[in-house]
N, C-alpha and C. Protein backbone atom coordinates (compact mmCIF):
# COMPACT_ATOMS: atom_id res chain seq x y z
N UNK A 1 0.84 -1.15 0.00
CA UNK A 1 0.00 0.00 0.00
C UNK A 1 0.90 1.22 0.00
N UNK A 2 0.62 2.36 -0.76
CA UNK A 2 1.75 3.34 -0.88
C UNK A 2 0.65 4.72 -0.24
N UNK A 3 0.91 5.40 0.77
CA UNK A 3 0.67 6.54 0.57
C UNK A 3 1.25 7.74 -0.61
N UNK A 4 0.49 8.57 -0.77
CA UNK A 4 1.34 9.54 -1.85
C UNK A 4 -0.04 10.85 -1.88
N UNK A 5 1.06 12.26 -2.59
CA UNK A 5 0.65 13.34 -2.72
C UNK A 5 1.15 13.65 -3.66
N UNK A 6 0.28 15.03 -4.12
CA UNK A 6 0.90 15.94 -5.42
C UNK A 6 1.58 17.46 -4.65
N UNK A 7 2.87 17.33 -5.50
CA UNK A 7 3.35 18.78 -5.46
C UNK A 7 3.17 19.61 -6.23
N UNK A 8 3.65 20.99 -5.78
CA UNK A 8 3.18 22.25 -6.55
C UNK A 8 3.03 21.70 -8.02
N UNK A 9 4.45 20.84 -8.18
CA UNK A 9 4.34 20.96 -9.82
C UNK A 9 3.27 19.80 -10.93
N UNK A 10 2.59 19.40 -9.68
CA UNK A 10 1.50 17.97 -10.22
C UNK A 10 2.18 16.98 -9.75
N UNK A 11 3.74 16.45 -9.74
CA UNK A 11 4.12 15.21 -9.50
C UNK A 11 3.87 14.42 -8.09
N UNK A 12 3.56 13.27 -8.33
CA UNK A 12 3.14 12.16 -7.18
C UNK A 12 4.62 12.59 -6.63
N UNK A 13 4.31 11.97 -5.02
CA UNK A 13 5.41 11.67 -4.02
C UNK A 13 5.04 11.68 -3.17
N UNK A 14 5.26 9.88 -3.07
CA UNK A 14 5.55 8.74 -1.99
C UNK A 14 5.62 9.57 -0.67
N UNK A 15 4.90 9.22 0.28
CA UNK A 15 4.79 9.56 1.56
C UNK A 15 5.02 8.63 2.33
N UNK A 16 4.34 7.33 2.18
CA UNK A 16 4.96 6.63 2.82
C UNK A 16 4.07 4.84 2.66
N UNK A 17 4.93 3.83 2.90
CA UNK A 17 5.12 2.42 2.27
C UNK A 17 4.71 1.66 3.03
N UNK A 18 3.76 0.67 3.16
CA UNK A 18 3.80 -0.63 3.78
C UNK A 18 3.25 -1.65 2.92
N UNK A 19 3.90 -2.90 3.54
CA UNK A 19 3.88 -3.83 3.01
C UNK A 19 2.06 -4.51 3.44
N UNK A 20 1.30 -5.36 2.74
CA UNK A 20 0.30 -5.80 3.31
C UNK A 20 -0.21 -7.18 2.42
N UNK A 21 -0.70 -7.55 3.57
CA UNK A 21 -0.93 -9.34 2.84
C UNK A 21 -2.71 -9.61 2.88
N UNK A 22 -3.60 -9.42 1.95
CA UNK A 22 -4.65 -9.42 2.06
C UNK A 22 -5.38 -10.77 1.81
N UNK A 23 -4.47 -11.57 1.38
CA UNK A 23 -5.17 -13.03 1.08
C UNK A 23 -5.59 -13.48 2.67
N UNK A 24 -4.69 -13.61 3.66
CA UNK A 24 -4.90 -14.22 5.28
C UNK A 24 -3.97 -13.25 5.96
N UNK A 25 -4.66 -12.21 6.70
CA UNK A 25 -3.96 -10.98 7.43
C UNK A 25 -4.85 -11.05 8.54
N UNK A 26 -3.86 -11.31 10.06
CA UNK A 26 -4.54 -11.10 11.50
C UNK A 26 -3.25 -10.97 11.98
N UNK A 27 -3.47 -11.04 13.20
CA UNK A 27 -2.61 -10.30 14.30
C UNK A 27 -2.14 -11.77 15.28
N UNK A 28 -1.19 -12.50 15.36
CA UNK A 28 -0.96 -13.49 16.13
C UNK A 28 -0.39 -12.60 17.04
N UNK A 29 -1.26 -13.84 18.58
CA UNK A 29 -1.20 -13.92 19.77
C UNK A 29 0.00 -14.38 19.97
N UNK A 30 0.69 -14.23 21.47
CA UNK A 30 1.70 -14.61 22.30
C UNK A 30 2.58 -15.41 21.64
N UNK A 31 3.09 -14.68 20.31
CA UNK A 31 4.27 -15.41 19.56
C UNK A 31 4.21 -17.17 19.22
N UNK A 32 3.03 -17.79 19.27
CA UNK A 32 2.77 -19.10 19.53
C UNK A 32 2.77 -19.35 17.64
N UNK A 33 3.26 -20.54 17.19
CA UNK A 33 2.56 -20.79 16.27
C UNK A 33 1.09 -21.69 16.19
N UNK A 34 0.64 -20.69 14.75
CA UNK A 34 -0.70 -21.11 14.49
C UNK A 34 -1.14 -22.46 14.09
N UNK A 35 -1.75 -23.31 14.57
CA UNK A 35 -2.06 -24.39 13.99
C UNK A 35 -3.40 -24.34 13.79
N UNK A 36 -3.66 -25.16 12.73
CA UNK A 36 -5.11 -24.97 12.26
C UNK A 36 -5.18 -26.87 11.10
N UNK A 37 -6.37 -27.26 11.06
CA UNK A 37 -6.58 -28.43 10.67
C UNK A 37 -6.86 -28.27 9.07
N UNK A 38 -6.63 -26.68 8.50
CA UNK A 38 -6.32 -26.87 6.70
C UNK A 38 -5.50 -25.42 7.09
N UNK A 39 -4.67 -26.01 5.77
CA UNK A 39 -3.59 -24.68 5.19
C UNK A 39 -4.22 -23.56 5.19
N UNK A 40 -3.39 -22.33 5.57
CA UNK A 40 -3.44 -21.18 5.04
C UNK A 40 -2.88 -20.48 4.17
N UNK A 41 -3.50 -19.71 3.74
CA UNK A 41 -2.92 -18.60 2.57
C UNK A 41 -2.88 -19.66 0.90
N UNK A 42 -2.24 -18.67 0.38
CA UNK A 42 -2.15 -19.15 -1.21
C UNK A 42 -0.95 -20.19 -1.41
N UNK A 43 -1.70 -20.94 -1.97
CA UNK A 43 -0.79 -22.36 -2.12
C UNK A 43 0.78 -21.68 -2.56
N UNK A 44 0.96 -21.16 -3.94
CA UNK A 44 1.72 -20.58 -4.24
C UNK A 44 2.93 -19.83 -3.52
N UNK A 45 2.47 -19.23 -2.29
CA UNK A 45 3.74 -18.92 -1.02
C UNK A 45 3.52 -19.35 -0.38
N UNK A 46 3.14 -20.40 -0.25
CA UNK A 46 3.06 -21.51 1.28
C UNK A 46 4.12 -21.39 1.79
N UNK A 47 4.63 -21.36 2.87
CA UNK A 47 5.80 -21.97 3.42
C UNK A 47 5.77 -23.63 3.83
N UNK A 48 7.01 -24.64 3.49
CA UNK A 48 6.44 -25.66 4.14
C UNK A 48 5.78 -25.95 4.97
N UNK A 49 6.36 -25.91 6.52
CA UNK A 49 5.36 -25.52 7.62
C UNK A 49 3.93 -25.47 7.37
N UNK A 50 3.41 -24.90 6.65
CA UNK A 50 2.32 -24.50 6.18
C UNK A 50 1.51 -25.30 5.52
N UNK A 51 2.37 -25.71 4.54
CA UNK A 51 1.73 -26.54 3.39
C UNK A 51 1.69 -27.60 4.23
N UNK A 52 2.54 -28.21 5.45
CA UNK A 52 2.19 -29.96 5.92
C UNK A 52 1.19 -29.57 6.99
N UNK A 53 0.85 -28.32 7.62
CA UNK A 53 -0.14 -27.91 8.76
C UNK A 53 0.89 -28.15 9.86
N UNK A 54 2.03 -27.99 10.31
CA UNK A 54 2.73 -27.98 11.07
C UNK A 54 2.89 -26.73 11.68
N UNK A 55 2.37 -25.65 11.72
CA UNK A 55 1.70 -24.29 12.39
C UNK A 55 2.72 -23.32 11.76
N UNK A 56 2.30 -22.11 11.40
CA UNK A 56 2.75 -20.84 10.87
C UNK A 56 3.15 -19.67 11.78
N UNK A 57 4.53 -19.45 11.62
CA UNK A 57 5.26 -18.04 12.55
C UNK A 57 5.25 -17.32 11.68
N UNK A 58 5.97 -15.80 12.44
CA UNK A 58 6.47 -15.09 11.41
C UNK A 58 7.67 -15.35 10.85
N UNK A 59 8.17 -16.23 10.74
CA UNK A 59 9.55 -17.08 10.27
C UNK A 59 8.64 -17.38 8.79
N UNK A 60 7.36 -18.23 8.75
CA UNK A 60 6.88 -18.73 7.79
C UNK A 60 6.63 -17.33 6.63
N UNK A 61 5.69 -15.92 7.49
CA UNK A 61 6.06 -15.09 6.51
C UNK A 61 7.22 -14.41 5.95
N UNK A 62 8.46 -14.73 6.59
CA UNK A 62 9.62 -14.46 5.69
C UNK A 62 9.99 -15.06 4.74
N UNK A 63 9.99 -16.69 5.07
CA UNK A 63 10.19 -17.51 3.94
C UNK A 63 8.91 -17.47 2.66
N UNK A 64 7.52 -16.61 2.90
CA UNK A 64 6.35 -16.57 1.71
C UNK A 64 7.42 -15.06 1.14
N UNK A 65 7.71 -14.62 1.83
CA UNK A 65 8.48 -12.67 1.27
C UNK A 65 9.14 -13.05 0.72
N UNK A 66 10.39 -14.60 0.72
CA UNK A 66 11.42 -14.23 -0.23
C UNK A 66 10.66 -14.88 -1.33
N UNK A 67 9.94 -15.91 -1.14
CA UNK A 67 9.56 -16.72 -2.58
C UNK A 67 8.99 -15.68 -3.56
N UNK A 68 7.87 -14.69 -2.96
CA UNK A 68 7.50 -13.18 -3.96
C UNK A 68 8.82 -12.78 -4.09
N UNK A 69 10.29 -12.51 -3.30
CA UNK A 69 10.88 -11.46 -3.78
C UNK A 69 11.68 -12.45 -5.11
N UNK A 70 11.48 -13.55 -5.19
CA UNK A 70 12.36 -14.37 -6.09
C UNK A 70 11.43 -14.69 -7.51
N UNK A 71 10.46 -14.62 -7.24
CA UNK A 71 9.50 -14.56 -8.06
C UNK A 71 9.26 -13.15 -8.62
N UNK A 72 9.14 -12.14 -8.14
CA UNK A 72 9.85 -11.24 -8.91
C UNK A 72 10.96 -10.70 -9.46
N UNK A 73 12.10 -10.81 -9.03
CA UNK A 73 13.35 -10.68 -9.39
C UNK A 73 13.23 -11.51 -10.51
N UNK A 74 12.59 -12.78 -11.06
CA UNK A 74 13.13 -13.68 -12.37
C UNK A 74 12.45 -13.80 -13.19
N UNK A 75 11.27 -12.52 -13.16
CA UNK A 75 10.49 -11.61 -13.96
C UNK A 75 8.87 -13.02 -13.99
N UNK A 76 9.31 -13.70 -13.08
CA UNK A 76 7.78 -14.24 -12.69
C UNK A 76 7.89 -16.00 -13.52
N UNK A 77 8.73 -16.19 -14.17
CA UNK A 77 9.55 -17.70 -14.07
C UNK A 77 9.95 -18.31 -13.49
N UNK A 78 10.80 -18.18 -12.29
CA UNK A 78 11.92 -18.54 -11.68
C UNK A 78 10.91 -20.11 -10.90
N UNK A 79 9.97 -19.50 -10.58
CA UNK A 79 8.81 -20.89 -9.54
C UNK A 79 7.65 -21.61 -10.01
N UNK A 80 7.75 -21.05 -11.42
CA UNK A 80 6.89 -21.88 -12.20
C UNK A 80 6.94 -22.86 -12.37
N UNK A 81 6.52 -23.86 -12.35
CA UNK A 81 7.21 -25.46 -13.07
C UNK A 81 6.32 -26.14 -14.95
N UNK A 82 7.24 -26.77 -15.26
CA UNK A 82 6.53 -26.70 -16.27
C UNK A 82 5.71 -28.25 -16.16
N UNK A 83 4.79 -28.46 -17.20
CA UNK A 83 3.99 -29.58 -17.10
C UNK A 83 4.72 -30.74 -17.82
C-alpha cells in the first residue's frame, strides 16, 4: 500500500510504504505458532510448515516474502514449473 501526494508541480510523491498481505492478514497472539486443521494462505507462497499444517510463525512469513521477492526478481519464471 503506498501513501502519496501531489506537489506544486502535479508530481506524485511517496509519503509513505507498507507492506500488506490481504489473502490471510490477522494479528498473532503470544508469539505461539498457528495451527489450524487446513492450510493457510495461497498455495503458491506456502511456506512448508504450512503446506504440511505444522503451524505458521512469522519465520513462515519471511520464507512466503522471499519466494514473492524471487519470483519477482526472475520476472515471474523462476517458480513456475513446467507440465
Amino acid at each position: 500500500m503506498i501513501d502519496w501526494t501531489c506537489d506544486d508541480q502535479g508530481n506524485q510523491v511517496v509519503t509513505d510504504v507498507a507492506l500488506g498481505d490481504f489473502d490471510i492478514a490477522f494479528k498473532m497472539q503470544d508469539h505461539k505458532p498457528l495451527r489450524t486443521h487446513y492450510a493457510i494462505g495461497n498455495v503458491m507462497w506456502r511456506s512448508p510448515e504450512g503446506q504440511t499444517g505444522r503451524g505458521v510463525t512469522k519465520a513462515s512469513d519471511v520464507y512466503s516474502f522471499g519466494l514473492v521477492c524471487l519470483y519477482a526478481l526472475g520476472g515471474g519464471e523462476l517458480l513456475l514449473l513446467d507440465n
